[in-house]
Protein backbone atom coordinates (compact mmCIF):
# COMPACT_ATOMS: atom_id res chain seq x y z
CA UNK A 1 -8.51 -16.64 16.31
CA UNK A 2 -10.79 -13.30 17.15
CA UNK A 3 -12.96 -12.54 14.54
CA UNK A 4 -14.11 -8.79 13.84
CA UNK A 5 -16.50 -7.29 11.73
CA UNK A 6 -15.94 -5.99 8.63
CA UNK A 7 -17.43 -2.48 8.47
CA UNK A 8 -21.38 -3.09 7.44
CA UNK A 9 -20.85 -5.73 5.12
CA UNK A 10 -22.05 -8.75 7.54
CA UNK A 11 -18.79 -10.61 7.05
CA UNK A 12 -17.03 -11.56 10.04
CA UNK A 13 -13.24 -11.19 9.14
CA UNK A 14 -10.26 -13.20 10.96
CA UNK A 15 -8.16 -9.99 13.05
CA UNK A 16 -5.08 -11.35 10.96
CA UNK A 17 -5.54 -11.78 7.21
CA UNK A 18 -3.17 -13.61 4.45
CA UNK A 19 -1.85 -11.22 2.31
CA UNK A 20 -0.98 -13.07 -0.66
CA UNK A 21 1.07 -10.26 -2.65
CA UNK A 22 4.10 -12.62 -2.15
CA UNK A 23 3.05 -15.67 -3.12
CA UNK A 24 2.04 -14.01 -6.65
CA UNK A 25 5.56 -12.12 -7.34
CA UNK A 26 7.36 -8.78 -6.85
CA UNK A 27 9.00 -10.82 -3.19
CA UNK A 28 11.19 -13.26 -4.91
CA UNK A 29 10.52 -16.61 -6.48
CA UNK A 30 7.91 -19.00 -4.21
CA UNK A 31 6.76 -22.37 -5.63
CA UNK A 32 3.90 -23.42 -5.78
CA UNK A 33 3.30 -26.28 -3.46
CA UNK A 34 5.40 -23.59 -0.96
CA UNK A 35 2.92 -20.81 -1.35
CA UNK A 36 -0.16 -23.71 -0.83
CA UNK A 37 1.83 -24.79 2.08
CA UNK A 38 1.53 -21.13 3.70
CA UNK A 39 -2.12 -20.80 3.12
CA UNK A 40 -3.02 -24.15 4.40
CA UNK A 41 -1.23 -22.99 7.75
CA UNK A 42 -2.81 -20.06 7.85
CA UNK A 43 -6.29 -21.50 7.77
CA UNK A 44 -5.23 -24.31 9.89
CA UNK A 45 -4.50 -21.39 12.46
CA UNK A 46 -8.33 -19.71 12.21
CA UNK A 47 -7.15 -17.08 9.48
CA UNK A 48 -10.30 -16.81 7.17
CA UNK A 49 -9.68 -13.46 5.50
CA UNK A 50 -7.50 -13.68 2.07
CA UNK A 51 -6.27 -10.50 0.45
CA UNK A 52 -5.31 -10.60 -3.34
CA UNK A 53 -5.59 -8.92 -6.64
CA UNK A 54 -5.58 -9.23 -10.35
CA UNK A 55 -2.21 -8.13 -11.07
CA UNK A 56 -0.08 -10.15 -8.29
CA UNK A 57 1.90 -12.32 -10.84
CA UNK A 58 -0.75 -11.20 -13.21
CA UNK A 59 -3.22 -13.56 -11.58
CA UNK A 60 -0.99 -16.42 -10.34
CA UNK A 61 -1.96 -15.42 -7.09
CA UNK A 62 -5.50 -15.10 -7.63
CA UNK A 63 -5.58 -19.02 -9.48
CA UNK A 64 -3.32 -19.86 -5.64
CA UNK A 65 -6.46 -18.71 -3.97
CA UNK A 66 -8.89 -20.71 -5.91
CA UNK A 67 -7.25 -23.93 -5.67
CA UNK A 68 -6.43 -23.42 -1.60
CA UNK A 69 -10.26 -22.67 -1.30
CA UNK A 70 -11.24 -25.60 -3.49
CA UNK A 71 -9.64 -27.31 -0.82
CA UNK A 72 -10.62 -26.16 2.11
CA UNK A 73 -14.24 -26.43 4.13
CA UNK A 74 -14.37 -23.57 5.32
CA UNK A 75 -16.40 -20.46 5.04
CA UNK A 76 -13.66 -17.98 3.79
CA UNK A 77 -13.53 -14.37 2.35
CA UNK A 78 -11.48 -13.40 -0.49
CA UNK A 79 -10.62 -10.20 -0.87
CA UNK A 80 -9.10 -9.07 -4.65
CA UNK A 81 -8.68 -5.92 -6.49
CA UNK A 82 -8.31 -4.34 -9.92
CA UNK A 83 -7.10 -1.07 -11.58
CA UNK A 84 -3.86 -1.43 -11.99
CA UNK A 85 -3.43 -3.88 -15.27
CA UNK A 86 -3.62 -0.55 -17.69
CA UNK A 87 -2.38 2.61 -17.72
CA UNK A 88 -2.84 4.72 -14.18
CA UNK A 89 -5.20 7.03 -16.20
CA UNK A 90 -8.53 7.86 -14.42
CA UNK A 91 -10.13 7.81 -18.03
CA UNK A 92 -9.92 3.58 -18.07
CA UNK A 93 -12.16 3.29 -15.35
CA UNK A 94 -15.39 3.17 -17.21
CA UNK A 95 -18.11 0.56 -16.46
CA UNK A 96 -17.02 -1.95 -19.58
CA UNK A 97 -13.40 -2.29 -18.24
CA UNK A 98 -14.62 -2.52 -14.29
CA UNK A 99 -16.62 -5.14 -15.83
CA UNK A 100 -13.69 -6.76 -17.90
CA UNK A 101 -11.50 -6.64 -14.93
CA UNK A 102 -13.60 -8.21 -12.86
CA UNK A 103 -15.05 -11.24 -15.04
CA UNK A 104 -10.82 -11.67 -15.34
CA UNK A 105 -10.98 -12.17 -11.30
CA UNK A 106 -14.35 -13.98 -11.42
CA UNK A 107 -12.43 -16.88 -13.75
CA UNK A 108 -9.29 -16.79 -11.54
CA UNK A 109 -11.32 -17.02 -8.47
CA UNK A 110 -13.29 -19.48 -9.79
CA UNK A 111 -16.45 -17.87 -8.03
CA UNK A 112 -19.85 -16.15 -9.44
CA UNK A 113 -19.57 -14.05 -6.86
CA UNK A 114 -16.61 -11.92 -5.68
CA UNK A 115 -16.56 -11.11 -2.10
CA UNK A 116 -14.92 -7.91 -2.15
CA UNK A 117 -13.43 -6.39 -5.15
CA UNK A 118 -11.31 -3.01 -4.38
CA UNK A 119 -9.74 -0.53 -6.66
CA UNK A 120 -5.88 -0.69 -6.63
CA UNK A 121 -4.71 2.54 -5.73
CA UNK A 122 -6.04 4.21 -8.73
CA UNK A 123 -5.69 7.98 -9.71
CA UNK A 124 -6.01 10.32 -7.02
CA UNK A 125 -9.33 11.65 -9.65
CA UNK A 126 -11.23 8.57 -9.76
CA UNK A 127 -11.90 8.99 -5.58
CA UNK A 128 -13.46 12.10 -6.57
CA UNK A 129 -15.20 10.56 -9.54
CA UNK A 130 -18.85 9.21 -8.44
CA UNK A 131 -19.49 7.33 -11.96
CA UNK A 132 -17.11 4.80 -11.43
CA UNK A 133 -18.52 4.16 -7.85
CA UNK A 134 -22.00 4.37 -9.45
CA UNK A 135 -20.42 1.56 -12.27
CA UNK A 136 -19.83 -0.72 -8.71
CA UNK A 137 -22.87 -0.47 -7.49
CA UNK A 138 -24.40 -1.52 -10.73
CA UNK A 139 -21.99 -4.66 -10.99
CA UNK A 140 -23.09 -5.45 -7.36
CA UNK A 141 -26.24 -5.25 -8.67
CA UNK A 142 -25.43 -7.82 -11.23
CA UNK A 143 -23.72 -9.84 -8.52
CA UNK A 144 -20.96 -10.35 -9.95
CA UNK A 145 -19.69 -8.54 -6.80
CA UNK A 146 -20.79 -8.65 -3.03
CA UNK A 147 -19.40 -5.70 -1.91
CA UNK A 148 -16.34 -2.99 -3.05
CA UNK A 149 -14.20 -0.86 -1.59
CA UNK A 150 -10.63 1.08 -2.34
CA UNK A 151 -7.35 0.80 -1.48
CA UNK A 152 -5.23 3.82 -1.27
CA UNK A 153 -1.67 5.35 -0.87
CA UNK A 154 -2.67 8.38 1.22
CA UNK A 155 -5.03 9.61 4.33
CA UNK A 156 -6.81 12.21 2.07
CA UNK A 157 -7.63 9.32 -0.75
CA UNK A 158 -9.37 7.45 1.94
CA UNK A 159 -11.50 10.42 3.19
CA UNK A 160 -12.55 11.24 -0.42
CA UNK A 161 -13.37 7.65 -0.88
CA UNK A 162 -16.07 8.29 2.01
CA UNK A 163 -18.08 9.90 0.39
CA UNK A 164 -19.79 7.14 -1.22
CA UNK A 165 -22.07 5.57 0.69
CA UNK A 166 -22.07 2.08 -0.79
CA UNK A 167 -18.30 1.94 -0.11
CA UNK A 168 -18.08 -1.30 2.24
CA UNK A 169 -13.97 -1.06 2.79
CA UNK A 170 -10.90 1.10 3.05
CA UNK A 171 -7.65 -0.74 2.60
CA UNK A 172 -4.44 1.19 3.92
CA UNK A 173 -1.14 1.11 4.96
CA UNK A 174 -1.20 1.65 8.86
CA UNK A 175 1.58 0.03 11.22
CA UNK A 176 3.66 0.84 13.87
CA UNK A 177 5.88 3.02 11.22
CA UNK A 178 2.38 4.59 10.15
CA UNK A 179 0.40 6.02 12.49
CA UNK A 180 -1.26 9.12 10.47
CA UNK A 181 -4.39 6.82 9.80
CA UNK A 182 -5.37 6.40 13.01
CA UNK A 183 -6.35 10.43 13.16
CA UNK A 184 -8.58 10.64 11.30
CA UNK A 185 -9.72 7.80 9.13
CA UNK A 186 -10.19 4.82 11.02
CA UNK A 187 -12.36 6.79 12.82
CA UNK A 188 -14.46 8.67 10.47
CA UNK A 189 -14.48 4.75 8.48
CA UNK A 190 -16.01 3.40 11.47
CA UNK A 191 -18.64 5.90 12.04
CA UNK A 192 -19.78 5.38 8.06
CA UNK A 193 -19.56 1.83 8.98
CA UNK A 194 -16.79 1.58 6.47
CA UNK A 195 -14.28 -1.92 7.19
CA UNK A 196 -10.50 -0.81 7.40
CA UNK A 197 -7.96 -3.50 6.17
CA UNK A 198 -4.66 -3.03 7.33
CA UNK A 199 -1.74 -3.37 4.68
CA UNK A 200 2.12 -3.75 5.06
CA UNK A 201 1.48 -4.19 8.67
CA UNK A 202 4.58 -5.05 9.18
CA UNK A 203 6.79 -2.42 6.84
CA UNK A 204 7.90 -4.92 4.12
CA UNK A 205 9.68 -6.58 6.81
CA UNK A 206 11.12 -4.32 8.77
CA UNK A 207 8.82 -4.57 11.79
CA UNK A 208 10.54 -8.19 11.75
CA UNK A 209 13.26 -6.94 13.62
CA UNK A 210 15.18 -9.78 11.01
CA UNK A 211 16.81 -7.15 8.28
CA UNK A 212 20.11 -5.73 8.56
CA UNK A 213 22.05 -2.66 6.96
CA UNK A 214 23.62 -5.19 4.01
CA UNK A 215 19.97 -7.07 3.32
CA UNK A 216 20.52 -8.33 0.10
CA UNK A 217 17.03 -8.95 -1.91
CA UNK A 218 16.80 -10.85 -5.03
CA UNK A 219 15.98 -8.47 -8.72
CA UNK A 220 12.48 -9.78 -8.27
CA UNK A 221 11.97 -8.62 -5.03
CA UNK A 222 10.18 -4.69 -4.80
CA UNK A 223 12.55 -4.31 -1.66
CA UNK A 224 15.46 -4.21 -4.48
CA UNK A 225 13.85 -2.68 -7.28
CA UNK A 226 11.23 0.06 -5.98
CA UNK A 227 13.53 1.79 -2.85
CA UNK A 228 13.00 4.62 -4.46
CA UNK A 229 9.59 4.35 -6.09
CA UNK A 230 11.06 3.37 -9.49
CA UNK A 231 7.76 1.16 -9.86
CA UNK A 232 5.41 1.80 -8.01
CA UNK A 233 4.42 4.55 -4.71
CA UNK A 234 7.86 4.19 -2.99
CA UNK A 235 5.26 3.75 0.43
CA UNK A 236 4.86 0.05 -0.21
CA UNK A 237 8.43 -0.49 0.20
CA UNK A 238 9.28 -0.20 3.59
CA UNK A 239 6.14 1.77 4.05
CA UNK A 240 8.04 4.79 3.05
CA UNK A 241 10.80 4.89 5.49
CA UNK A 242 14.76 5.19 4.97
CA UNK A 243 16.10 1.70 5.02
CA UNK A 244 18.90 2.39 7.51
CA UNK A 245 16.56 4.63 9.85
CA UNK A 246 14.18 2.03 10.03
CA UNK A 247 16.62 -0.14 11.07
CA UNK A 248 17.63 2.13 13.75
CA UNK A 249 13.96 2.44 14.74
CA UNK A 250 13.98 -0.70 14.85
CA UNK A 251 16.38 -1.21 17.45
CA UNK A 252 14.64 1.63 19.55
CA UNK A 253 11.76 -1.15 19.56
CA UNK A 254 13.65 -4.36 20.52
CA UNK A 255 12.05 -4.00 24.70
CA UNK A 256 9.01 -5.29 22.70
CA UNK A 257 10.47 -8.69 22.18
CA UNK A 258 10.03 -10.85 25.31
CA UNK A 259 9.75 -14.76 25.61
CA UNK A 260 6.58 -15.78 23.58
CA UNK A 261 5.98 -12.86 21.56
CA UNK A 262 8.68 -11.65 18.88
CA UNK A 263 9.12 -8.40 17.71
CA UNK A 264 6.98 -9.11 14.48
CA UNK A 265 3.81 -10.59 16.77
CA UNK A 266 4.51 -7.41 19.06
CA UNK A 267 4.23 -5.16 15.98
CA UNK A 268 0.75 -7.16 14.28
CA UNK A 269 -0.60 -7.03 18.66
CA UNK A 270 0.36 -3.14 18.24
CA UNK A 271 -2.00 -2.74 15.17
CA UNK A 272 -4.97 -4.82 16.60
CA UNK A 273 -4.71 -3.19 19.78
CA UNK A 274 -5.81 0.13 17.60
CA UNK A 275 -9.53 0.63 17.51
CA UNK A 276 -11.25 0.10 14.29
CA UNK A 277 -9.28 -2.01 12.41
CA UNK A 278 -11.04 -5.18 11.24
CA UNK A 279 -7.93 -7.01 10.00
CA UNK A 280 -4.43 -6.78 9.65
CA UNK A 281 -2.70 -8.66 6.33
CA UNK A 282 0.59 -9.89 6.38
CA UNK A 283 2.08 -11.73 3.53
CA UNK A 284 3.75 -14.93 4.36
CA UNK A 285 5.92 -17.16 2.43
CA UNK A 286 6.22 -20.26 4.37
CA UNK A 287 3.83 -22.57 7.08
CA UNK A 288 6.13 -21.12 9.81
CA UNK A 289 5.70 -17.48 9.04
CA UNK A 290 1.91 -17.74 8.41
CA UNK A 291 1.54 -19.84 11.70
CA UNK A 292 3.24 -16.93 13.59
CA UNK A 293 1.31 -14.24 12.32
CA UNK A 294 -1.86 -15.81 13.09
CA UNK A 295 -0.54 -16.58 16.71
CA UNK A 296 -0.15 -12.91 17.20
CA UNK A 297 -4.28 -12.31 17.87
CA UNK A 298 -4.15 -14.45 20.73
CA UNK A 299 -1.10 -12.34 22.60
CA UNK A 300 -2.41 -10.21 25.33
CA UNK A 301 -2.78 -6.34 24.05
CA UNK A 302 0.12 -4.72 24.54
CA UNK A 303 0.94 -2.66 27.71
CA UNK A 304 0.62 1.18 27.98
CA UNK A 305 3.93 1.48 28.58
CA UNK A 306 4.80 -0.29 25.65
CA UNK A 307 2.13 1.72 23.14
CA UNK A 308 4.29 4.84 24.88
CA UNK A 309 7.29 3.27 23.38
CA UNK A 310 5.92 2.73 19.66
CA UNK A 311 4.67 5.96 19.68
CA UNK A 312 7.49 7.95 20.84
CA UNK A 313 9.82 6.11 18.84
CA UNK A 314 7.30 7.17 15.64
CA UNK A 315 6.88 11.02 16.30
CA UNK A 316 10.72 11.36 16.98
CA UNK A 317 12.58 8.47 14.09
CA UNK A 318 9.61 8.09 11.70
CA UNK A 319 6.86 11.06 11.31
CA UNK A 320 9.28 13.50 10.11
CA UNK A 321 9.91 10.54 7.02
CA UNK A 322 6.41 9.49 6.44
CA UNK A 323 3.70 12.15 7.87
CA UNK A 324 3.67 14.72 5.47
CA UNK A 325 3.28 12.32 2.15
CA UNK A 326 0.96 9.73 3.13
């Protein structure tokens, strides 16, 4: 496993991460001893970097990580966040409720110290607010907190999150079905010496190459109950793009597949091929799935004329979806 720096920080991050949205809810019912299962093979496969946060099965995840490190030896980073357990109102994020959140995350975690706590896609005004960045830096200061960093919806959130200088990491959707980032942001992150942390690398799924036009999800899974953005930004489903032209997409993509690589490791290769990306995060549900994404930093880069392919197939099927909103 190829380890990359995270921004400034010091921490060496695994180039594919766990992220363990699934195995805390909103992707269907996994037990336990399943989701344990997947982590186990994920660190059994070199992954060290563990993304979380305080409202994935309103901690259930978080208490998953805990026990998984508890039973591990090695040095690993876990990543959680916080914002999201009130109201989306940029007045809650004062210093006493960081601080509330956060011990919350500290007893789930079952750690003095977090490594990284981010904000969950807060209120576009809170990026723009320097108090509550000022309230981080004071918490670090406490250590109850190594380092902190945001994770947004949108290009524009991340710049405005740059402005403050002890920002350590940007968390953002970027994939082969999101390629605005890349612009702009990863490289005015890297030249801050900001970490970028890439989420929904594989487009809730999509990037599998496994869905078809009659998927059928389960009520409990955000792929049947936000398609629209009736919960949440409708950009976490599916990053943002039209179920059926996805698909279609999709197909556009299948020359990627070839023996030894499948169209998801193709589409994770893709994304660390891109410069300045310290990790990518996909979820994983089961040993197999978590053993396959971490086998996906040891493919060779892709070849130029396959980056020609992902990116024509994005500026023709997918920009006109996603580039203007996110």
């Amino acid at each position: 496993m190829e380890h990359r720096p995270l921004g400034d920080t010091g921490l060496q991050v695994s180039a594919i991460g766990f992220g363990a949205w699934a195995i805390g809810g909103d992707w269907g019912t996994v037990g336990e001893e399943d989701a344990l299962a997947a982590l186990h093979a994920a660190a059994d496969a070199g992954v060290t970097f563990y993304d979380t946060a305080d409202v994935y099965g309103d901690g259930r995840s978080e208490r998953l990580l805990a026990r998984f490190r508890a039973e591990r030896d090695e040095d690993l980073v876990i990543a959680t966040k916080c914002g999201r357990r009130g109201p989306l109102d940029p007045s809650i994020y004062t210093e006493d409720q960081l601080r509330a959140w956060i011990e919350r995350s500290r007893e789930h975690l079952a750690t003095d110290t977090l490594d990284l706590v981010q904000l969950h896609c807060p209120p576009p005004a809170v990026y723009d607010d320097p108090e509550v960045f000022a309230a981080l830096e004071r918490l670090k200061e406490e250590g109850l907190l190594a380092h902190y960093g945001v994770s947004v919806e949108t290009v524009d959130e991340g710049l405005r999150a740059l402005a403050h200088p002890g920002l350590a990491s940007i968390q953002v959707i970027v994939n082969a079905f999101r390629h605005k980032p890349l612009a702009r942001l990863l490289p005015e992150a890297a030249a801050a010496g900001v970490g970028i942390i890439a989420r929904v690398p594989l487009a809730s799924g999509l990037l599998t190459g496994k869905l078809t036009p009659d998927a059928a999800f389960p009520p409990d899974d955000h792929r049947h109950f936000n398609v629209r953005g009736e919960a949440f930004d409708v950009g976490e489903t599916f990053a943002g793009v039209d179920l059926q032209q996805g698909l279609d997409a999709v197909e556009e993509l299948r020359p990627l597949e070839r023996e030894g690589r499948t169209l998801a490791q193709a589409a994770l290769r893709w994304l660390l091929d891109q410069p300045h990306v310290a990790t990518a995060i996909p979820g994983a549900k089961r040993p197999e799935q978590a053993r396959a994404n971490a086998a996906a930093a040891s493919l060779p880069p892709l070849t130029d004329e396959e980056h020609a392919l992902v990116r024509e197939v994005y500026e023709r099927r997918i920009a006109p979806q996603v580039a203007d909103r996110w």
